[in-house]
N, C-alpha and C. Protein backbone atom coordinates (compact mmCIF):
# COMPACT_ATOMS: atom_id res chain seq x y z
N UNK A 1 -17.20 -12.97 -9.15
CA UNK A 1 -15.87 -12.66 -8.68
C UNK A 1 -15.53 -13.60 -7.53
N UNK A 2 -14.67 -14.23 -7.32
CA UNK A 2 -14.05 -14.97 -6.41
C UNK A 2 -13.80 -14.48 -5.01
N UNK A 3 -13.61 -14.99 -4.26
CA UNK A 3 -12.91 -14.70 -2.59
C UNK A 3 -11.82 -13.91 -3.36
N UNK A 4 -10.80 -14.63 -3.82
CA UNK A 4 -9.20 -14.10 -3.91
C UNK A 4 -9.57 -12.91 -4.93
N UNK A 5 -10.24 -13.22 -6.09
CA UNK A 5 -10.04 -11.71 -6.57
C UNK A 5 -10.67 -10.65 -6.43
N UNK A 6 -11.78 -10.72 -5.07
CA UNK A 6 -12.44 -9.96 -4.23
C UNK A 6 -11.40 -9.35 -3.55
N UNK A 7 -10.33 -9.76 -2.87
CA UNK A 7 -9.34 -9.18 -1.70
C UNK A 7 -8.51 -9.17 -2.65
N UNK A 8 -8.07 -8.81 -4.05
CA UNK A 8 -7.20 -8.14 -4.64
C UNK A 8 -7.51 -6.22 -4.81
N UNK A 9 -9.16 -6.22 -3.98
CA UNK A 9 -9.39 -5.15 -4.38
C UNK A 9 -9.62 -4.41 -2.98
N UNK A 10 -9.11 -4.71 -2.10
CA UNK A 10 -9.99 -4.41 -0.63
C UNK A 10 -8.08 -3.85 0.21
N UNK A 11 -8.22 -2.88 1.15
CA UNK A 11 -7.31 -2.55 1.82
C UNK A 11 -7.94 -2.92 2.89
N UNK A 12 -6.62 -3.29 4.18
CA UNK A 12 -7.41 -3.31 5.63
C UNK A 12 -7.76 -2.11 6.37
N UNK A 13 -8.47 -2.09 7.63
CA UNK A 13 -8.75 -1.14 7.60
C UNK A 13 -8.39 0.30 8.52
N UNK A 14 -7.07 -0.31 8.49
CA UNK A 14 -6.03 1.00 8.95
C UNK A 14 -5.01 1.09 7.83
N UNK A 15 -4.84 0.59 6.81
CA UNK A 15 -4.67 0.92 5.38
C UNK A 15 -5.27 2.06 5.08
N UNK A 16 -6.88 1.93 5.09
CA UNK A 16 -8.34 2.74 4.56
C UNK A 16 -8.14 4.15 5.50
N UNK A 17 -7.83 3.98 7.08
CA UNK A 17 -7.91 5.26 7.67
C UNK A 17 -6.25 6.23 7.66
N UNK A 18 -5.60 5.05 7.18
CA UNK A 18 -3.98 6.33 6.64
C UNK A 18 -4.25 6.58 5.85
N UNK A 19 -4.78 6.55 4.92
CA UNK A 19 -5.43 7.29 3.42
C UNK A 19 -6.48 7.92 3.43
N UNK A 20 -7.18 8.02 4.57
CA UNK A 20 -8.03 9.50 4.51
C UNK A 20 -7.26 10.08 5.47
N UNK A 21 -6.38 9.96 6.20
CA UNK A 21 -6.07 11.08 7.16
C UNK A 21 -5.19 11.45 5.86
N UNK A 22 -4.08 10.95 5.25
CA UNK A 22 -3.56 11.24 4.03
C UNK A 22 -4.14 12.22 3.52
N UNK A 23 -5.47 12.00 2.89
CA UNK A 23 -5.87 13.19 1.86
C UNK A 23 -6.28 14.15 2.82
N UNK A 24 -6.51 14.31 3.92
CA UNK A 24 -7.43 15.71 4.70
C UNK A 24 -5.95 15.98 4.92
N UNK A 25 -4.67 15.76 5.52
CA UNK A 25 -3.65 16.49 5.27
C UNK A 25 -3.02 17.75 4.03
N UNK A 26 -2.86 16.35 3.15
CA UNK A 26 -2.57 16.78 1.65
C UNK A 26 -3.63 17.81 1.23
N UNK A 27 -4.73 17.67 1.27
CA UNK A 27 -5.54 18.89 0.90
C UNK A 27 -5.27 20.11 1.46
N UNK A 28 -5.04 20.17 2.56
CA UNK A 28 -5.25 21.30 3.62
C UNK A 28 -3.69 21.82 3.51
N UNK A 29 -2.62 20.91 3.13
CA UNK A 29 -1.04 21.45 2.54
C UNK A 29 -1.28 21.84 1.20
N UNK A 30 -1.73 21.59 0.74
CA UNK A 30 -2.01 22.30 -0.87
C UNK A 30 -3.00 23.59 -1.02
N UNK A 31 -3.54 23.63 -0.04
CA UNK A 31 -4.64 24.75 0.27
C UNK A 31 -3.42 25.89 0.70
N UNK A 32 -2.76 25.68 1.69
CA UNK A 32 -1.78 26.21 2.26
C UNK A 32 -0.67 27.30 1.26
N UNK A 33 -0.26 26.11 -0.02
CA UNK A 33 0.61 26.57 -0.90
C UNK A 33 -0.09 27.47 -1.64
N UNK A 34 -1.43 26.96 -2.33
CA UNK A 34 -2.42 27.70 -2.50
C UNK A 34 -2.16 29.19 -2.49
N UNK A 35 -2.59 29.21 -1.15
CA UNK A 35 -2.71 30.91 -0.32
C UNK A 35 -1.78 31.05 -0.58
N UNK A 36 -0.27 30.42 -0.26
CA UNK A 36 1.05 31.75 0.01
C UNK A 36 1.29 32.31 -1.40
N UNK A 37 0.74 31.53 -2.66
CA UNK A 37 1.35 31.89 -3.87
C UNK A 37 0.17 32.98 -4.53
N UNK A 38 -0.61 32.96 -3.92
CA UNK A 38 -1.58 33.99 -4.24
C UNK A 38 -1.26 35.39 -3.45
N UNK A 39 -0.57 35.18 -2.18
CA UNK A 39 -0.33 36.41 -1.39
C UNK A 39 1.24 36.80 -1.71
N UNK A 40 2.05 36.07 -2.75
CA UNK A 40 3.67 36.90 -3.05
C UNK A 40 3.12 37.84 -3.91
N UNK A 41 3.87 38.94 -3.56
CA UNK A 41 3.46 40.24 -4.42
C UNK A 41 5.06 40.81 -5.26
N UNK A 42 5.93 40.06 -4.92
CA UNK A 42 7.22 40.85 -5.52
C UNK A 42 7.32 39.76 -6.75
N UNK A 43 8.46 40.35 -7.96
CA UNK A 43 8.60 39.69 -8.74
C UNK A 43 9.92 39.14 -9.19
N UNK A 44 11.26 39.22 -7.82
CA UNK A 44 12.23 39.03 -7.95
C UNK A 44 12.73 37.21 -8.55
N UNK A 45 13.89 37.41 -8.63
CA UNK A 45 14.31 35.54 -8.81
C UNK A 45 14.33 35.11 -7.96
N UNK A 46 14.20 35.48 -6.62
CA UNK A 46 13.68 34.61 -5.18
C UNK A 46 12.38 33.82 -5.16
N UNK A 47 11.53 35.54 -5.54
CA UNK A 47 10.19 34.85 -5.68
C UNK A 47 9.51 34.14 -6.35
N UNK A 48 10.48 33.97 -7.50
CA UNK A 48 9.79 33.13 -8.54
C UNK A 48 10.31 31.92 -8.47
N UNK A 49 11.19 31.77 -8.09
CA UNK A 49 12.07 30.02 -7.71
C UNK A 49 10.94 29.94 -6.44
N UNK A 50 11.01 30.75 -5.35
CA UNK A 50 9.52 29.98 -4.32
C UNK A 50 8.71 29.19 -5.02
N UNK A 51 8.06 30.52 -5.87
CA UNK A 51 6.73 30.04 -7.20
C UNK A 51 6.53 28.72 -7.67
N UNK A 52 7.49 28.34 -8.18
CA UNK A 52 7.84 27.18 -9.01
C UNK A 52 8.17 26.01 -8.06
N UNK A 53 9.12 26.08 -7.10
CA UNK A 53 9.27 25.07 -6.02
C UNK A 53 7.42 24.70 -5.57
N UNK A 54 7.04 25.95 -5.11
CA UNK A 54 5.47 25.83 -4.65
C UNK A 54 4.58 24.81 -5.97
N UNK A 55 4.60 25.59 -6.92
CA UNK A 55 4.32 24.61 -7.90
C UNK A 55 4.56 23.13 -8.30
N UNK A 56 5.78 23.02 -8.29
CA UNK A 56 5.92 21.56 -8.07
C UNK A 56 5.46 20.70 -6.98
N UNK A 57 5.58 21.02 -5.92
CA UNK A 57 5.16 20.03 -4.87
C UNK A 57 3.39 20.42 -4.96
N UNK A 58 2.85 21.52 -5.23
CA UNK A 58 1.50 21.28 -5.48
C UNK A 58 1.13 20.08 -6.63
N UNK A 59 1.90 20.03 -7.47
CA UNK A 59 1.63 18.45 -8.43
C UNK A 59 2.20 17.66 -7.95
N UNK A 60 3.19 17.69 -7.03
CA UNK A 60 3.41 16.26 -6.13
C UNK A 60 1.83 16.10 -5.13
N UNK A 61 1.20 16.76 -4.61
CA UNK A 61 0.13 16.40 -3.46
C UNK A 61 -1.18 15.98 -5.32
N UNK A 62 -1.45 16.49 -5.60
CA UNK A 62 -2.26 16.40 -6.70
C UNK A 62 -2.14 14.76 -7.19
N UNK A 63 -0.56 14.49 -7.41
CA UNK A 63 -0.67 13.06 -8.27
C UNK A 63 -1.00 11.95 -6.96
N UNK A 64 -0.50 12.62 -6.01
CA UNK A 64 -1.08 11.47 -4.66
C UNK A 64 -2.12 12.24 -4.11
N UNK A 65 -3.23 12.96 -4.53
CA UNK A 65 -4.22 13.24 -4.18
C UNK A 65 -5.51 12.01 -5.03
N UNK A 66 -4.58 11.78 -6.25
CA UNK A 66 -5.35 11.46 -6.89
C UNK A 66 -5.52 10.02 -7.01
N UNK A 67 -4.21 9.61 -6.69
CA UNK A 67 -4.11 7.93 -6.28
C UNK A 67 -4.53 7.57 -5.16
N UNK A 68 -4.97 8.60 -4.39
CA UNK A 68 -5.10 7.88 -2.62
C UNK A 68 -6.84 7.94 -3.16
N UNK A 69 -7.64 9.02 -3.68
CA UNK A 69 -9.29 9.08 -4.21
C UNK A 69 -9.51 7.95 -5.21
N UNK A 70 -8.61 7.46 -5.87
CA UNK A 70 -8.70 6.19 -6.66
C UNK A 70 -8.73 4.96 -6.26
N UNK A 71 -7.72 5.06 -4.99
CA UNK A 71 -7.94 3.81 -4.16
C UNK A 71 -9.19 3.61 -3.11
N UNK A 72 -9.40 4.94 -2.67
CA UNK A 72 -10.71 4.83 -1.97
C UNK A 72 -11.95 4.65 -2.42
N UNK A 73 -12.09 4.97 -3.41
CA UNK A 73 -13.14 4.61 -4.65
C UNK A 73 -13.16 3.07 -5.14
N UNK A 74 -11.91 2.89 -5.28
CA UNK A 74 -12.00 1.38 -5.89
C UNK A 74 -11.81 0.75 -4.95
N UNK A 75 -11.54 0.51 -3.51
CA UNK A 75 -11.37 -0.87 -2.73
C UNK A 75 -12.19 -0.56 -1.83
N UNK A 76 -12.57 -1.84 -0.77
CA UNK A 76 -13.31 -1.60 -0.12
C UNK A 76 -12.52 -2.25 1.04
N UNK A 77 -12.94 -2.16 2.41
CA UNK A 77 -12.09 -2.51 3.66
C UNK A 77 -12.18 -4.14 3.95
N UNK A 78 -10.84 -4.60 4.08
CA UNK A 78 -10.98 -6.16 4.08
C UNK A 78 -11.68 -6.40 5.54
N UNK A 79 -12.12 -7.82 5.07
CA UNK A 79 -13.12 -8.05 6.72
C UNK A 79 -12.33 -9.31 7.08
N UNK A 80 -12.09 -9.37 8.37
CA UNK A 80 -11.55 -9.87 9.33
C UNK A 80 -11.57 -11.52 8.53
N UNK A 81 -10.22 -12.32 8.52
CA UNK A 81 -10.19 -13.07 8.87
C UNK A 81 -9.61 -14.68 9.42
N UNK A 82 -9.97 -15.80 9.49
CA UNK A 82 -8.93 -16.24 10.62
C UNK A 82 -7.81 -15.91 10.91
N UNK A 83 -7.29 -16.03 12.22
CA UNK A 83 -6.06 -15.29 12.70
C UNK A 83 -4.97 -16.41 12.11
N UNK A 84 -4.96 -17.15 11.74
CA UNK A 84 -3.91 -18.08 11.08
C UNK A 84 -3.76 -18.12 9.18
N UNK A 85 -4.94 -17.32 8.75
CA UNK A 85 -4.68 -17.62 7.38
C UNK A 85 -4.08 -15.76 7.03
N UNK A 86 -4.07 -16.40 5.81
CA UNK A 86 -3.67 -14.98 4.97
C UNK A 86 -3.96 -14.21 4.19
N UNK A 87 -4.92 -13.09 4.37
CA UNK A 87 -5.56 -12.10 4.09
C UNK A 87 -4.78 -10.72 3.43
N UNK A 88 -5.44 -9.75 3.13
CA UNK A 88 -5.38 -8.38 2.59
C UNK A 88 -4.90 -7.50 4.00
N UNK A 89 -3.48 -7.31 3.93
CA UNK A 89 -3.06 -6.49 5.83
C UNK A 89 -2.38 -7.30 6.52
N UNK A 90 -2.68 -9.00 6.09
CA UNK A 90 -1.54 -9.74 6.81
C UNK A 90 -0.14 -9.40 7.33
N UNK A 91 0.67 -9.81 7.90
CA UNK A 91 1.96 -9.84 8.08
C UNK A 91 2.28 -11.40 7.69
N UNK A 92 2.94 -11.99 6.69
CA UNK A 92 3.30 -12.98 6.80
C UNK A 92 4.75 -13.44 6.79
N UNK A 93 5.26 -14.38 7.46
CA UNK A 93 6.73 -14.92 7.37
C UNK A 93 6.35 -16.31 6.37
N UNK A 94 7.59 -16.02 5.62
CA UNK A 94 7.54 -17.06 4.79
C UNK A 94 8.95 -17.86 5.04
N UNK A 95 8.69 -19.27 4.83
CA UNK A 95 10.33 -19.83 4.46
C UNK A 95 10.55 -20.66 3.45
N UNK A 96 11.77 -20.23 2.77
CA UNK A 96 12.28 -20.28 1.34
C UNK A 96 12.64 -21.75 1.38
N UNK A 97 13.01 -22.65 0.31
CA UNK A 97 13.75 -24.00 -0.09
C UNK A 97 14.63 -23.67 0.44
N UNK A 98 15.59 -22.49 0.67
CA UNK A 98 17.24 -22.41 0.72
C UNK A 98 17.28 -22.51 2.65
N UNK A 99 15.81 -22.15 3.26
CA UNK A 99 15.46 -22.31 4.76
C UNK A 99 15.94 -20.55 5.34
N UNK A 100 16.45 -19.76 4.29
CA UNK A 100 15.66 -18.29 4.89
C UNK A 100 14.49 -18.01 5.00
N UNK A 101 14.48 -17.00 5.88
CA UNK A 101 12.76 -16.98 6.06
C UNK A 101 12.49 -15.56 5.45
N UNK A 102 11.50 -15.17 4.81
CA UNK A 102 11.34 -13.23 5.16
C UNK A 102 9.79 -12.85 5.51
N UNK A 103 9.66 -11.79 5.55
CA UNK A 103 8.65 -11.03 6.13
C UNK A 103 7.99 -10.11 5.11
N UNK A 104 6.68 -10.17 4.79
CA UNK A 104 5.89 -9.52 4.01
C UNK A 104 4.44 -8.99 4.89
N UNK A 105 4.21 -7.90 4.26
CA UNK A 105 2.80 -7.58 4.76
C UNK A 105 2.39 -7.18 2.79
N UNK A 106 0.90 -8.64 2.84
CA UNK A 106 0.07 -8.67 1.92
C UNK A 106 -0.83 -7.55 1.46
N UNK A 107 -0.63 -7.15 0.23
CA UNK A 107 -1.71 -6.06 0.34
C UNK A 107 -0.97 -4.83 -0.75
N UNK A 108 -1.63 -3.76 -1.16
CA UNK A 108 -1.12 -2.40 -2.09
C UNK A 108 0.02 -2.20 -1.50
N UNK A 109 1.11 -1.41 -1.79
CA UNK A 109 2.03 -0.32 -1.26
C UNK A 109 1.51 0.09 -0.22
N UNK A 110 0.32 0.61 0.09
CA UNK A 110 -0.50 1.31 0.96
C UNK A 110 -0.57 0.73 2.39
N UNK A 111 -0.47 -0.62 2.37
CA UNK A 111 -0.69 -1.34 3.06
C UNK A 111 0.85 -1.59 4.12
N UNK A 112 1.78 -1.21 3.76
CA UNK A 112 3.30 -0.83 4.18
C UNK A 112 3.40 -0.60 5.26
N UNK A 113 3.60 -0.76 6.76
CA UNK A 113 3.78 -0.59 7.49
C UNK A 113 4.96 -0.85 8.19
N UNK A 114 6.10 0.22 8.75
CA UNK A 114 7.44 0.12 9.20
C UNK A 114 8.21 -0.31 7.80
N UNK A 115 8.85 -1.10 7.93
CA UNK A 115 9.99 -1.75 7.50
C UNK A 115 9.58 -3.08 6.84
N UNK A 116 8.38 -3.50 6.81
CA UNK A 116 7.98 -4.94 6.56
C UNK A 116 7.57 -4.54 5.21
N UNK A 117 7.78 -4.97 3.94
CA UNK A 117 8.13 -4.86 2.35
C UNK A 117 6.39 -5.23 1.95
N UNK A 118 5.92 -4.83 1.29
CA UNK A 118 4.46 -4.94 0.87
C UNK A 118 5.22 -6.11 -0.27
N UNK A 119 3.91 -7.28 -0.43
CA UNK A 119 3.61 -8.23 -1.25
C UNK A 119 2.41 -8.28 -1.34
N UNK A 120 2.30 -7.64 -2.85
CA UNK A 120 1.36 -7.32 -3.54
C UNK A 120 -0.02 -8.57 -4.11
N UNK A 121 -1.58 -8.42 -3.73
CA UNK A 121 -1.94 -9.73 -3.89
C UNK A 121 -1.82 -10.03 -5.46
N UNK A 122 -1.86 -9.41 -6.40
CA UNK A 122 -2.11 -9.06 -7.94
C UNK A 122 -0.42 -10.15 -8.18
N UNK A 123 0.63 -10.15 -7.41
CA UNK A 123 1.70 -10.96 -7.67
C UNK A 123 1.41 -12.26 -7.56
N UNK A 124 2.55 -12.55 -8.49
CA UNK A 124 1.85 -14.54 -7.92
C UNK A 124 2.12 -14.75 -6.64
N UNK A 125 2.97 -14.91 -5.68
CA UNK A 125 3.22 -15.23 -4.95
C UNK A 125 2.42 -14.31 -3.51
N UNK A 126 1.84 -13.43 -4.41
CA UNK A 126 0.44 -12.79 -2.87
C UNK A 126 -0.80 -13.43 -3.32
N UNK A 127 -1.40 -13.84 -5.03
CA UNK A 127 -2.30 -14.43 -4.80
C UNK A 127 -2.26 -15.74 -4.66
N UNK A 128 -1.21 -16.57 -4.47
CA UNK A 128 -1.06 -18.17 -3.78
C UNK A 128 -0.93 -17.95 -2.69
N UNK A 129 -0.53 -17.02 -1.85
CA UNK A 129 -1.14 -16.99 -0.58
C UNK A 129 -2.29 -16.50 0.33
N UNK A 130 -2.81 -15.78 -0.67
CA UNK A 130 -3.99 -15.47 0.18
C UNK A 130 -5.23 -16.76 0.44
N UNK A 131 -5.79 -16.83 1.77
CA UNK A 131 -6.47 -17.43 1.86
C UNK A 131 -5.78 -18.84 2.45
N UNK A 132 -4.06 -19.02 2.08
CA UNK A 132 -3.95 -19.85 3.23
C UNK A 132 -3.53 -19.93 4.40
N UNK A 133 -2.96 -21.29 4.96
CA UNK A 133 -3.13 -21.28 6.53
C UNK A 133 -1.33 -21.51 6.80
N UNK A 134 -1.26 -21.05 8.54
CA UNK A 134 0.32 -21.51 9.15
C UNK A 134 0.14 -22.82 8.88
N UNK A 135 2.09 -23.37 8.21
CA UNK A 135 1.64 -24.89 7.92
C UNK A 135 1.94 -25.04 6.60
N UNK A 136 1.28 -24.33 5.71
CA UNK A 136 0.53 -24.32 4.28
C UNK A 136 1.74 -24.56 3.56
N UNK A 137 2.20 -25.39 2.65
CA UNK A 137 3.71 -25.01 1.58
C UNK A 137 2.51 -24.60 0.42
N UNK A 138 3.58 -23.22 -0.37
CA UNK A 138 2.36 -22.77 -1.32
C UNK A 138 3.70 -22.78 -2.32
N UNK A 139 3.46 -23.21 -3.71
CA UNK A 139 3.79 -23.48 -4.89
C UNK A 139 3.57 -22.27 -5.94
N UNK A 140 4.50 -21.42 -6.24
CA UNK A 140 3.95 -19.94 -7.27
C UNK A 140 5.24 -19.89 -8.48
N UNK A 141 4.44 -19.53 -9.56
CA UNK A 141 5.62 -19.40 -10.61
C UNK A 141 6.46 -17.67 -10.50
N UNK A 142 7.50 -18.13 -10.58
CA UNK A 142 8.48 -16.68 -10.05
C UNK A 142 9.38 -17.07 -11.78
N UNK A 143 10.25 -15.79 -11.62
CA UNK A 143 10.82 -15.32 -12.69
C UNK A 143 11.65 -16.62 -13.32
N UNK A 144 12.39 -17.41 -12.12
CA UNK A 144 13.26 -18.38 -12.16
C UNK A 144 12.42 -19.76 -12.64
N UNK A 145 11.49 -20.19 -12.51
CA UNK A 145 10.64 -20.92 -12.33
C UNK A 145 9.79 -21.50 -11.10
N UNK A 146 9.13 -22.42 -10.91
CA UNK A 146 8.18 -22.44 -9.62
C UNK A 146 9.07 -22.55 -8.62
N UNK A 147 8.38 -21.88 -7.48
CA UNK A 147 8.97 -22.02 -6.44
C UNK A 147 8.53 -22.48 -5.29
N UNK A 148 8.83 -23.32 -4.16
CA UNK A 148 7.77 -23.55 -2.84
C UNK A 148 8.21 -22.61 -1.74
N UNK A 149 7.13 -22.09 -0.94
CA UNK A 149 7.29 -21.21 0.41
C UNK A 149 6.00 -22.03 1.44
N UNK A 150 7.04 -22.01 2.54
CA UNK A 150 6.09 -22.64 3.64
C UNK A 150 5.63 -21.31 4.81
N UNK A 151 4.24 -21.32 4.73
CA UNK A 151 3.54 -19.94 5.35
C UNK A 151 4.39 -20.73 7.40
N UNK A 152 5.09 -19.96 7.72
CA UNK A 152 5.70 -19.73 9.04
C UNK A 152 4.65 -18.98 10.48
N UNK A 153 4.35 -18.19 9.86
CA UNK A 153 3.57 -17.37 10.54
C UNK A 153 2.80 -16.15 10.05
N UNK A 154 2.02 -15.65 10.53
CA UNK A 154 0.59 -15.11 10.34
C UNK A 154 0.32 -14.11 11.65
N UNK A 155 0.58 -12.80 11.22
CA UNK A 155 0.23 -11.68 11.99
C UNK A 155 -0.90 -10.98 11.35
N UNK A 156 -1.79 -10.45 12.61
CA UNK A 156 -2.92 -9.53 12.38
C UNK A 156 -3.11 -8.40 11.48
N UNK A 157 -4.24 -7.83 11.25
CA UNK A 157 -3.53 -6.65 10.45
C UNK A 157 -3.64 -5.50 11.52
């Protein structure tokens, strides 16, 4: 397996610790719903719309119970490295041919932090950048055809 398709599989590692505080939440809210639907004792149309509301969001924590244990199972925590290239957790600025620039943080959905748009490494344009440096013009085939982006800058994870 390669460097790059090694860190297609790795979160950083405050990625790794919002996804277990994630599931010890989610568990302990589903435990919660749990109990109250075991302790309604009436059988009105109040209580059964609760029921069912309760029910549903218990398979909402369940389907992201089960994707956050899938991801922790399958990736492992990216390890540090240079502060100028571009890794799994990056923040990177990119700038376009047209000379806009934008802002990505590399890495799962998971990896999302604020307002800065996850770019996924499994995309072309996250695995032509991983691994390079500020400076770098990187060349990736996009929907339109190839495109060039010049790596701007390079934040920590």
């Amino acid at each position: 397996m390669s460097l790059i398709d090694h860190q297609i599989h790795q979160l950083s590692a405050s990625a790794r610790k919002r996804l277990e505080k994630d599931e010890i939440d989610l568990t302990a809210r589903r435990a919660e719903l749990v109990a109250e639907q075991g302790s309604e004792t009436g059988g009105d149309l109040v209580d059964q719309a609760s029921f069912a509301t309760q029910q549903i969001e218990i398979e909402s924590i369940d389907r992201r119970l089960s994707r956050i244990r899938e991801l922790l199972s399958a990736t492992t925590v990216a390890t540090d490295a240079p502060e100028d290239t571009v890794a799994v957790g990056s923040v990177v600025t990119l700038r376009f041919d047209d000379g806009s620039t934008e802002t990505y943080q590399v890495g799962l959905i998971e990896e999302q932090v604020d307002d800065v748009v996850a770019l996924t490494p499994t995309s072309p344009l996250g695995r032509a950048l991983l691994g390079q440096k500020v400076g770098d013009k990187v060349t990736y085939a996009a929907p339109v055809g190839e495109l060039t982006v010049e790596i701007v800058k390079v934040a920590g994870r």
